[in-house]
C-alpha atoms as a PDB file:
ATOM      1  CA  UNK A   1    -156.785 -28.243 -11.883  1.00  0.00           C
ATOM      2  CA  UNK A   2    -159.822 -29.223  -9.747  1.00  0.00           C
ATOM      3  CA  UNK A   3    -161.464 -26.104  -8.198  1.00  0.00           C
ATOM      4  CA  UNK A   4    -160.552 -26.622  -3.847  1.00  0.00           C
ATOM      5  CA  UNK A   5    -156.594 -27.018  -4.208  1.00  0.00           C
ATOM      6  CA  UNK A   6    -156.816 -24.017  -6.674  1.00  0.00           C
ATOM      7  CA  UNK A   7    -158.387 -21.897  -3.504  1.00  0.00           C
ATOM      8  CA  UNK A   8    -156.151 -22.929  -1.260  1.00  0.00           C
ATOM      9  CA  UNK A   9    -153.182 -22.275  -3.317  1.00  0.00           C
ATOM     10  CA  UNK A  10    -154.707 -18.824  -4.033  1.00  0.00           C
ATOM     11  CA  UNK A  11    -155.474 -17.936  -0.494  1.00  0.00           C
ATOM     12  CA  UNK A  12    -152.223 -18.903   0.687  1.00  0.00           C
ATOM     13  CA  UNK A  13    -150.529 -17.103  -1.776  1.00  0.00           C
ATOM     14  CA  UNK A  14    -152.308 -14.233  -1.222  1.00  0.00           C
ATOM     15  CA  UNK A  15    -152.059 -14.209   2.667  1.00  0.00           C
ATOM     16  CA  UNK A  16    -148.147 -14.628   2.204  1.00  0.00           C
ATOM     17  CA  UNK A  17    -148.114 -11.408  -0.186  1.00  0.00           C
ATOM     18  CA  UNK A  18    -149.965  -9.708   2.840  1.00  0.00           C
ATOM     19  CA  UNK A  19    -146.985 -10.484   5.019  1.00  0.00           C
ATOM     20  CA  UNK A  20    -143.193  -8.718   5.527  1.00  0.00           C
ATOM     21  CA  UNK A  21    -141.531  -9.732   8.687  1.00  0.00           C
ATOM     22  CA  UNK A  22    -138.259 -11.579   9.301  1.00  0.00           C
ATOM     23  CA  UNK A  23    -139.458 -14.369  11.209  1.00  0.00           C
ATOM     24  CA  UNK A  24    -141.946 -15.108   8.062  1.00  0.00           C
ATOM     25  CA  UNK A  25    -141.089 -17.579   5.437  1.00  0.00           C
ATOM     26  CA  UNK A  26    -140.861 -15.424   2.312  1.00  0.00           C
ATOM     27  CA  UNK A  27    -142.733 -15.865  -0.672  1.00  0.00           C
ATOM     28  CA  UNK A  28    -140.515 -15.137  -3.708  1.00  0.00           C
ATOM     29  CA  UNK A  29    -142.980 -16.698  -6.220  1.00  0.00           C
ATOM     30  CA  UNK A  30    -145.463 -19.265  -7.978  1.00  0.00           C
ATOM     31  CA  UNK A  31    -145.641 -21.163 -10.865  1.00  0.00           C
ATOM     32  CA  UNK A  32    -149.178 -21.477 -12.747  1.00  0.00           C
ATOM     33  CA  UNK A  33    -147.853 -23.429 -15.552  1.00  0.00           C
ATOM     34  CA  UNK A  34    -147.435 -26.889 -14.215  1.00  0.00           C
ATOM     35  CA  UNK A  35    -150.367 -29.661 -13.878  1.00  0.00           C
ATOM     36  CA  UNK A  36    -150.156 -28.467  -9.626  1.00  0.00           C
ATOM     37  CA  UNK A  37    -149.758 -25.190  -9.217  1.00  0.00           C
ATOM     38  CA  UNK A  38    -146.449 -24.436  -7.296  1.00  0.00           C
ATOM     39  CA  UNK A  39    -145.152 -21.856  -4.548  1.00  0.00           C
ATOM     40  CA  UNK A  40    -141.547 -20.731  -4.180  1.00  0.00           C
ATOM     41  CA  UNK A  41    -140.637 -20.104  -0.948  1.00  0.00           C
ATOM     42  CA  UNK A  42    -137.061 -19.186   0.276  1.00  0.00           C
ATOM     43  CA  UNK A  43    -134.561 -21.673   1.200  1.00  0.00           C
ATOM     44  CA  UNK A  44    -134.659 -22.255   4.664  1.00  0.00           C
ATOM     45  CA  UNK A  45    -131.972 -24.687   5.466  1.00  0.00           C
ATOM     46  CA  UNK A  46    -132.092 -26.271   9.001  1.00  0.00           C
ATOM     47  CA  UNK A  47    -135.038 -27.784   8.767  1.00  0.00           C
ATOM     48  CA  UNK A  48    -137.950 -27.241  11.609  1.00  0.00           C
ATOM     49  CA  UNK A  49    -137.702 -27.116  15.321  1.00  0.00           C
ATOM     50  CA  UNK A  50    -140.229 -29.917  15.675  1.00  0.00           C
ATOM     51  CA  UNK A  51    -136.905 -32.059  14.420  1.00  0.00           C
ATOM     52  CA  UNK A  52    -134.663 -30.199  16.571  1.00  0.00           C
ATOM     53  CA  UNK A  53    -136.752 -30.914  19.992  1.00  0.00           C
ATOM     54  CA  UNK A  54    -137.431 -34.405  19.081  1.00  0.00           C
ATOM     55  CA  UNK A  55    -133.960 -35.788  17.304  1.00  0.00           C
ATOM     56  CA  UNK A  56    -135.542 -36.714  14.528  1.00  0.00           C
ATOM     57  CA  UNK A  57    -134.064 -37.234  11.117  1.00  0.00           C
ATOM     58  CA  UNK A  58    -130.825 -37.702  12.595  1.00  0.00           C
ATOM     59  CA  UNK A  59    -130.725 -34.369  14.293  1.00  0.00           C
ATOM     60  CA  UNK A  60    -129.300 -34.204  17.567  1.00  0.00           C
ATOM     61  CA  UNK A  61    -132.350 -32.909  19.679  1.00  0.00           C
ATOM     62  CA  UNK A  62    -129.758 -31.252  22.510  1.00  0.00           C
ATOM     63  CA  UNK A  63    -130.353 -27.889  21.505  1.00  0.00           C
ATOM     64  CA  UNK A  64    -129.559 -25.431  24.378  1.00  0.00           C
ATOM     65  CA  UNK A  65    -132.948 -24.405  25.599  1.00  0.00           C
ATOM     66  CA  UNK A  66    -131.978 -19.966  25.620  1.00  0.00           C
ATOM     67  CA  UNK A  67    -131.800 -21.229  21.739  1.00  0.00           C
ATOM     68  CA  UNK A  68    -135.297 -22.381  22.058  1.00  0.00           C
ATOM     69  CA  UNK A  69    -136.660 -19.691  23.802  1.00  0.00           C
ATOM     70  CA  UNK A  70    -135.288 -17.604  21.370  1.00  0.00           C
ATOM     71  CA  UNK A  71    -137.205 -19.297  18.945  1.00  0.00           C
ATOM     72  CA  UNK A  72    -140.016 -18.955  20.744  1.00  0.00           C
ATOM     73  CA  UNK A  73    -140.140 -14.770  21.134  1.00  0.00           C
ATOM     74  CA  UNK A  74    -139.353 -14.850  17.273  1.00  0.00           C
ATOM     75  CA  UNK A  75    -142.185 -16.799  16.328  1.00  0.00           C
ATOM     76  CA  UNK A  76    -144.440 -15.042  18.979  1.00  0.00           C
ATOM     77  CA  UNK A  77    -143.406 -11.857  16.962  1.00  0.00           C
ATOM     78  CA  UNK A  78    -144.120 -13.167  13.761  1.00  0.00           C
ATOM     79  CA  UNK A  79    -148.000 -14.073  15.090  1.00  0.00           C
ATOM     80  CA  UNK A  80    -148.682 -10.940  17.170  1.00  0.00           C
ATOM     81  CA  UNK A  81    -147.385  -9.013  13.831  1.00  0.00           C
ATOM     82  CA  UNK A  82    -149.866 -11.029  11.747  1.00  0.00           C
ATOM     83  CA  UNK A  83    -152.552 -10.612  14.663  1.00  0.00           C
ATOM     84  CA  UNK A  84    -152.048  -6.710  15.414  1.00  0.00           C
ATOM     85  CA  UNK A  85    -150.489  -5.142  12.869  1.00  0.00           C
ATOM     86  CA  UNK A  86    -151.473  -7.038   9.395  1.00  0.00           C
ATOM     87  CA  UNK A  87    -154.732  -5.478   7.589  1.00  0.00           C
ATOM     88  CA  UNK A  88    -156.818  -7.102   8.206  1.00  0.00           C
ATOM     89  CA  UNK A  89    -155.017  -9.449  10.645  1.00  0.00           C
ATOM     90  CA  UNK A  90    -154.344 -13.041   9.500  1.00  0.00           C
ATOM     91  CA  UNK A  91    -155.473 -16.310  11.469  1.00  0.00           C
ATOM     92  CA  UNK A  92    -152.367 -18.852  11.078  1.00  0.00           C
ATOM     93  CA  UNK A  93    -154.939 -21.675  11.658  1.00  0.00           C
ATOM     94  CA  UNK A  94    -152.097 -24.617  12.521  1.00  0.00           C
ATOM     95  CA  UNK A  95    -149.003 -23.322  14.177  1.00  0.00           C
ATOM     96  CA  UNK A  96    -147.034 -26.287  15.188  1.00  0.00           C
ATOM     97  CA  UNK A  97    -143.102 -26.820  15.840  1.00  0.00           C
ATOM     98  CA  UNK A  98    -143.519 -28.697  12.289  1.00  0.00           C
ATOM     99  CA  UNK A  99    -144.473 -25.607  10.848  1.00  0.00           C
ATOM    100  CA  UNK A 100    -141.775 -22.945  12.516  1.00  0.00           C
ATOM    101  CA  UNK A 101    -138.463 -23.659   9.994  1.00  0.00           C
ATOM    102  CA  UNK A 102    -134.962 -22.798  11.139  1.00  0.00           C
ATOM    103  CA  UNK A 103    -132.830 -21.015   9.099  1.00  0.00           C
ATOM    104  CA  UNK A 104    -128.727 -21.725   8.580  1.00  0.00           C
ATOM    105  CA  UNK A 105    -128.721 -18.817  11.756  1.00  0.00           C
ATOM    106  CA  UNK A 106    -131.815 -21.106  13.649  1.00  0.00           C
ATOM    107  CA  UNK A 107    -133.765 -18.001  13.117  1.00  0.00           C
ATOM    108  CA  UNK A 108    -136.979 -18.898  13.249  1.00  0.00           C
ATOM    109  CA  UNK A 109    -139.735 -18.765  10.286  1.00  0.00           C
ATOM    110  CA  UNK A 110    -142.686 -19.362  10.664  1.00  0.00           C
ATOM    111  CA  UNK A 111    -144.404 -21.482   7.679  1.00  0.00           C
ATOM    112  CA  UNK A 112    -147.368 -23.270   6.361  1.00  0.00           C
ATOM    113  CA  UNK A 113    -150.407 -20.745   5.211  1.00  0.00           C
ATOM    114  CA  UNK A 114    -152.557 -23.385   3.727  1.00  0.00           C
ATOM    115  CA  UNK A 115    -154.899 -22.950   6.763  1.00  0.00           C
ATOM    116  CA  UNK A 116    -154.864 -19.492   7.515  1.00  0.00           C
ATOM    117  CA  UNK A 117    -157.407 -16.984   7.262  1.00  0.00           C
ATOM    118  CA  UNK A 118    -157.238 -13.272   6.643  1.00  0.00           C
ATOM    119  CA  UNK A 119    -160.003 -12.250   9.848  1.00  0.00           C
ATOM    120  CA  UNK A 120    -163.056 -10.134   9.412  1.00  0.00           C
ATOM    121  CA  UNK A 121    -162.389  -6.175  10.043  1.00  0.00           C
ATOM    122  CA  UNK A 122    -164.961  -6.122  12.574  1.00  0.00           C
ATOM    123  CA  UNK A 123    -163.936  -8.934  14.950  1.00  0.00           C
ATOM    124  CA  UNK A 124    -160.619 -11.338  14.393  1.00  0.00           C
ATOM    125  CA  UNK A 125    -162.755 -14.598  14.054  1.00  0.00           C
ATOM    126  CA  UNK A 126    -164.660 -16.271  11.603  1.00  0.00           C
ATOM    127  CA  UNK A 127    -166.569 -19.608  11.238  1.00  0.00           C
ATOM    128  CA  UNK A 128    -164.781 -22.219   8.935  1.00  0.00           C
ATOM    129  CA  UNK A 129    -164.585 -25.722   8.657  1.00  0.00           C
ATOM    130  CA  UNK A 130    -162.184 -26.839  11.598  1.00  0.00           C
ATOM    131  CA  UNK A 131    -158.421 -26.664   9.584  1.00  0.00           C
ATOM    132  CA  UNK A 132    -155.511 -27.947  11.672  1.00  0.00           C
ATOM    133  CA  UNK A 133    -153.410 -30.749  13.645  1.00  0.00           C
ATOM    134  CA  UNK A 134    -154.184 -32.690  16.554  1.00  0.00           C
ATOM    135  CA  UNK A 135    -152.448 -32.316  19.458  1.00  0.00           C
ATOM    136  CA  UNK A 136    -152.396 -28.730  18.383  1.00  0.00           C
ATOM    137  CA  UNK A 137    -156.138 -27.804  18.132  1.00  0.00           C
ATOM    138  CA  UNK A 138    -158.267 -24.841  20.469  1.00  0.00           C
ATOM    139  CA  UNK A 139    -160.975 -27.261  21.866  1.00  0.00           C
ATOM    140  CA  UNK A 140    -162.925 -23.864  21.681  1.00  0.00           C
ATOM    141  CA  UNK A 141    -162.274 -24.189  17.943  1.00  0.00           C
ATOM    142  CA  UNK A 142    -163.456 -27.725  17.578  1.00  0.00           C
ATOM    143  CA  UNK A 143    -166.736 -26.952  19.596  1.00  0.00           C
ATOM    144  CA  UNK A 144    -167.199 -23.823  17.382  1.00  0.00           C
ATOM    145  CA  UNK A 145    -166.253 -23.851  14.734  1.00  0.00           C
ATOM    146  CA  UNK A 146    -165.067 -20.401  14.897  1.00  0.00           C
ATOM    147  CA  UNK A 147    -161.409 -19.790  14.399  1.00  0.00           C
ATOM    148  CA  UNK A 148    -160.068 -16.792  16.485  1.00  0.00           C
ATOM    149  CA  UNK A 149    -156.489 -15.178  17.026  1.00  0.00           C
ATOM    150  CA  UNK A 150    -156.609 -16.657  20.727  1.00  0.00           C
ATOM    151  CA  UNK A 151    -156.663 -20.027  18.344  1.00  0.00           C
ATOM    152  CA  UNK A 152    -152.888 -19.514  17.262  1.00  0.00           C
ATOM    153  CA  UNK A 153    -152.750 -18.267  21.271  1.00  0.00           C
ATOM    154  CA  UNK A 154    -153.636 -22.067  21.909  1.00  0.00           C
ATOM    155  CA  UNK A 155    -151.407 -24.002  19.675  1.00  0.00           C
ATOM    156  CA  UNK A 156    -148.776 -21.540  20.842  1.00  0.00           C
ATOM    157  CA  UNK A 157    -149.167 -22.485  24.136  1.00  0.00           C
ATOM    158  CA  UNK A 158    -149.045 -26.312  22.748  1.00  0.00           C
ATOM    159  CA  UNK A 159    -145.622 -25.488  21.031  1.00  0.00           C
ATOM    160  CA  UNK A 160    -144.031 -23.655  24.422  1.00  0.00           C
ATOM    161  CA  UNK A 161    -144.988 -27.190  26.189  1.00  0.00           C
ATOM    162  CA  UNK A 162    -143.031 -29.322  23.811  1.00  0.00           C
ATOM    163  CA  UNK A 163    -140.510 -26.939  24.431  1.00  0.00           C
ATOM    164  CA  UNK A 164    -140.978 -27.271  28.098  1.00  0.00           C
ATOM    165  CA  UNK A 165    -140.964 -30.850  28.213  1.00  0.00           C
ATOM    166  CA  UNK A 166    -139.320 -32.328  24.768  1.00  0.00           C
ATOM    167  CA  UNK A 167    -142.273 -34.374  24.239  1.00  0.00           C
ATOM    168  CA  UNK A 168    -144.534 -35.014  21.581  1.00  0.00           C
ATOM    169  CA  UNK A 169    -147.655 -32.809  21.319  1.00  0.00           C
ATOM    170  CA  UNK A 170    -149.732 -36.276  20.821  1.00  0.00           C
ATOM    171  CA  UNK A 171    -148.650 -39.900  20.989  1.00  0.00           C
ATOM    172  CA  UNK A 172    -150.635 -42.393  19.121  1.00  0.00           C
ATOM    173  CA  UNK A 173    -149.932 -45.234  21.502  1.00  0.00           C
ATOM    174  CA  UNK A 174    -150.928 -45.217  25.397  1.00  0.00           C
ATOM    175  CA  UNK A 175    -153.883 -45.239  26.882  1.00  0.00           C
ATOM    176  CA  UNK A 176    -156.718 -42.314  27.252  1.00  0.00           C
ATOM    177  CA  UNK A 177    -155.584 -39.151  28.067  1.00  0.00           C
ATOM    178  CA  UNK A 178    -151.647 -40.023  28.338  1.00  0.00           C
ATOM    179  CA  UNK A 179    -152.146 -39.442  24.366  1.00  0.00           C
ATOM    180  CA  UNK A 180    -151.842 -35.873  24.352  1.00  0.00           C
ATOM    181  CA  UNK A 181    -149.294 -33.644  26.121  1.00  0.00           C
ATOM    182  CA  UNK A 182    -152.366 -31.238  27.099  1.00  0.00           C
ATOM    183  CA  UNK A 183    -153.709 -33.146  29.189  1.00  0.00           C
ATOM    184  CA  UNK A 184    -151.088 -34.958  30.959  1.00  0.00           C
ATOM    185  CA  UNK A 185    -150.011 -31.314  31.717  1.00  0.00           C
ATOM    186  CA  UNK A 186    -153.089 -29.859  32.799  1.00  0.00           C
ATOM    187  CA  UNK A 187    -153.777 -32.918  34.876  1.00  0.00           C
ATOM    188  CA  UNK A 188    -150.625 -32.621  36.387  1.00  0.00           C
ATOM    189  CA  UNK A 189    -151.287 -28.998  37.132  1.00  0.00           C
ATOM    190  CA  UNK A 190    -154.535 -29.916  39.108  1.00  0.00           C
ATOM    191  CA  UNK A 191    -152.342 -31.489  41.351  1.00  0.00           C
ATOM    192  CA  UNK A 192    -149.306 -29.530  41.801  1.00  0.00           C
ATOM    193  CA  UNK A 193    -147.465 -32.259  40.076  1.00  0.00           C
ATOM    194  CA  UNK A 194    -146.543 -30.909  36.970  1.00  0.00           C
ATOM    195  CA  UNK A 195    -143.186 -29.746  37.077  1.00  0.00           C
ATOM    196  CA  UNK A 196    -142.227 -33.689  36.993  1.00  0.00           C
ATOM    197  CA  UNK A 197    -143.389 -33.561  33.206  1.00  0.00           C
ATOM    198  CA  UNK A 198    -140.842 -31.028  32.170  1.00  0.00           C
ATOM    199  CA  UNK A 199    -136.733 -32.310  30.914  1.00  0.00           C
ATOM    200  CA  UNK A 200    -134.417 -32.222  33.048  1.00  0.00           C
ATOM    201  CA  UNK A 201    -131.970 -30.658  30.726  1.00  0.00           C
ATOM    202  CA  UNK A 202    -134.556 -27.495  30.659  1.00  0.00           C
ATOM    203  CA  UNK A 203    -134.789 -27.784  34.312  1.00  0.00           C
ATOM    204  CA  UNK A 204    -130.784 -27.530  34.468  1.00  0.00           C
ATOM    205  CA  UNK A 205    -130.499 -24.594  31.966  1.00  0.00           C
ATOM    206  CA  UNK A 206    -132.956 -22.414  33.344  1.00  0.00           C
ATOM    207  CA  UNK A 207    -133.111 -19.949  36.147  1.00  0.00           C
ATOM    208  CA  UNK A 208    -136.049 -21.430  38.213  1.00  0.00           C
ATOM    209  CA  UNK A 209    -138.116 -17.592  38.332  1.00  0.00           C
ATOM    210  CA  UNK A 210    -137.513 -17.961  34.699  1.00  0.00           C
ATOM    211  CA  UNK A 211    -138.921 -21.346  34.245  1.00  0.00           C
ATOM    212  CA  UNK A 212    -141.990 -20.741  36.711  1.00  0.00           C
ATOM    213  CA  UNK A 213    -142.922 -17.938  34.336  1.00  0.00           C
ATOM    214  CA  UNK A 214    -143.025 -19.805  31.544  1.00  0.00           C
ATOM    215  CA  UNK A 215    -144.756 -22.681  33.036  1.00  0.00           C
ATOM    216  CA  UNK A 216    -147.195 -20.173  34.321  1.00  0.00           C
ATOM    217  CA  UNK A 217    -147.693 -18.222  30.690  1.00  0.00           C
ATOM    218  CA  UNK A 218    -148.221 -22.014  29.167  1.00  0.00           C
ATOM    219  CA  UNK A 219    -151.462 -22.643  31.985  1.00  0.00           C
ATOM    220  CA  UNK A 220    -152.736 -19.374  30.375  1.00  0.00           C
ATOM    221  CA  UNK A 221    -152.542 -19.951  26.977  1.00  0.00           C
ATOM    222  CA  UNK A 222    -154.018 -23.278  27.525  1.00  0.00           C
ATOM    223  CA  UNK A 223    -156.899 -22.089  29.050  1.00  0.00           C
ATOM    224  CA  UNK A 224    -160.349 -23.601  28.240  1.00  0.00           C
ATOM    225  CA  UNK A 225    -161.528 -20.206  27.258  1.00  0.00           C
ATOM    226  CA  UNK A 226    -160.294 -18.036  24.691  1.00  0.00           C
ATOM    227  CA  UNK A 227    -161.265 -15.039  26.254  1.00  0.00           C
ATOM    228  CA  UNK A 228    -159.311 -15.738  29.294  1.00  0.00           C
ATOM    229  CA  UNK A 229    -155.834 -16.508  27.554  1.00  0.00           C
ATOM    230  CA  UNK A 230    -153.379 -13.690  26.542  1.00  0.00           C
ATOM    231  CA  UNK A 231    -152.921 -12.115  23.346  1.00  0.00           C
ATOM    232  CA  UNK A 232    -150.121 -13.361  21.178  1.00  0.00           C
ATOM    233  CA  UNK A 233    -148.419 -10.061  21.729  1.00  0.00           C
ATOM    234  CA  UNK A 234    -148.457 -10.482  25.292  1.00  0.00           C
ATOM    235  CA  UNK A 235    -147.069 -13.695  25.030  1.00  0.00           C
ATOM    236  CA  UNK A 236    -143.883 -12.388  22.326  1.00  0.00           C
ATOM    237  CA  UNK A 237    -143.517  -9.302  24.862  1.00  0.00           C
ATOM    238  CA  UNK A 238    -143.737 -11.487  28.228  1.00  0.00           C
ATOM    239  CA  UNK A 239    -141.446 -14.443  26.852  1.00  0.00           C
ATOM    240  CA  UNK A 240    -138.482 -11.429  25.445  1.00  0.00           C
ATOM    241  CA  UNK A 241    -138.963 -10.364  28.539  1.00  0.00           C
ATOM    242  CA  UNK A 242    -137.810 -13.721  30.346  1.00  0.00           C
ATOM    243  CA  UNK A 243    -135.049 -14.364  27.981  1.00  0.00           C
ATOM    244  CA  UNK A 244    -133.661 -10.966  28.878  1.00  0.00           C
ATOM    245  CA  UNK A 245    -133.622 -12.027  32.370  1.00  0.00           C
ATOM    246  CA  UNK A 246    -132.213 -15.339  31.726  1.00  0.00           C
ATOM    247  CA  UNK A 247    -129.477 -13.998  29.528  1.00  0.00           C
ATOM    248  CA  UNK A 248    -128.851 -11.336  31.894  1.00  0.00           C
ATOM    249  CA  UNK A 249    -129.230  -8.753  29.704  1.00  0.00           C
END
């Protein structure tokens, strides 16, 4: 077994033993004996919301956005647990709507440890080589090199948009900048155009307070700076917040 797989396999399965919380895929256990070194994860049946938003595999992508938002606090929770109350706190390192799995209950899960990182005590970054997916990346990151909690904040803010808009994070055809959901967004923002980009069907659903919010908590955790975007448990608190109001509740 060659010697980098082996230290990602052990890393991940040593961040997931780090972790208990419900919106976490479990780790039940591994198997050494095989040529590739395997972990055992629990069943999660419904596949990921990255399928559900985009209609792929034959899934009908009309989920009821309060579903999604749902989704959304859950998987907030799950990162502000593994950025505030985890010791030391863990660095997901690619959070993507690939990599947030629905269970039978579309309870989210958040998955995929291969590029986390367990941060230092002192500060919650670290330099590494730059781990992740396009579309999805802190340009902080890429310049850096340094992989910080306001990272996940980032891609968080990345997933929220697809949410938003039920579009693709990046599209490989298209010219320039019309490539990546970012930056038609944030260009769009610059001119007060961009609540054209988001679905009608969203636009329908939600209360418009509700939606402005949202929008709003997106342009922060998009920010160019890390420093200036929220912390993930502002984000899960801020978005339970909103679904309250939206539900009524």
């Amino acid at each position: 077994m060659e010697e980098a797989p082996t230290k990602e396999f052990a890393r991940e399965m040593f961040i997931l033993s780090q972790i208990n919380h419900r919106n976490v895929v479990k780790l039940l256990g591994c198997c050494l004996e095989a040529e590739v070194p395997m972990l055992v994860y629990e069943f999660v049946s419904n596949g990921t919301l990255y399928h559900y938003i985009h209609g792929d595999k034959g899934i009908n992508s009309d989920i009821a956005f309060g579903t999604c938002l749902r989704v959304a606090v859950e998987s907030a929770e799950a990162l502000a647990y593994m950025h505030s109350s985890a010791s030391p706190p863990i660095l997901h390192g690619d959070i993507k709507t690939a990599n947030i799995l629905l269970d039978h209950k579309l309870t989210a899960k958040v998955s995929d440890f291969g590029a986390s990182k367990l941060a230092p005590t002192d500060e919650a970054k670290m330099a590494t080589l730059v781990q992740g997916t396009c579309g999805y990346l802190d340009p902080e990151y890429l310049m850096t090199c340094l992989l910080t909690d306001k990272s996940d904040v980032y891609s968080f803010g990345v997933v929220l948009l697809e949410l938003l808009t039920r579009k693709k994070a990046l599209y490989l055809e298209g010219p320039g900048e019309d490539r990546s959901l970012v930056l038609c967004f944030m260009t769009a923002v610059k001119v007060g155009q961009h609540q054209e980009l988001l679905d009608r069907q969203v636009k329908d659903e939600m209360r418009i307070e509700v939606l402005e919010e949202i929008t709003h908590l997106v342009i922060r955790c998009l920010n160019m700076s890390g420093e200036e975007r929220p912390t993930m448990k502002e984000v899960a608190e801020r978005l339970e917040m909103l679904r309250r109001i939206q539900m009524h509740i």
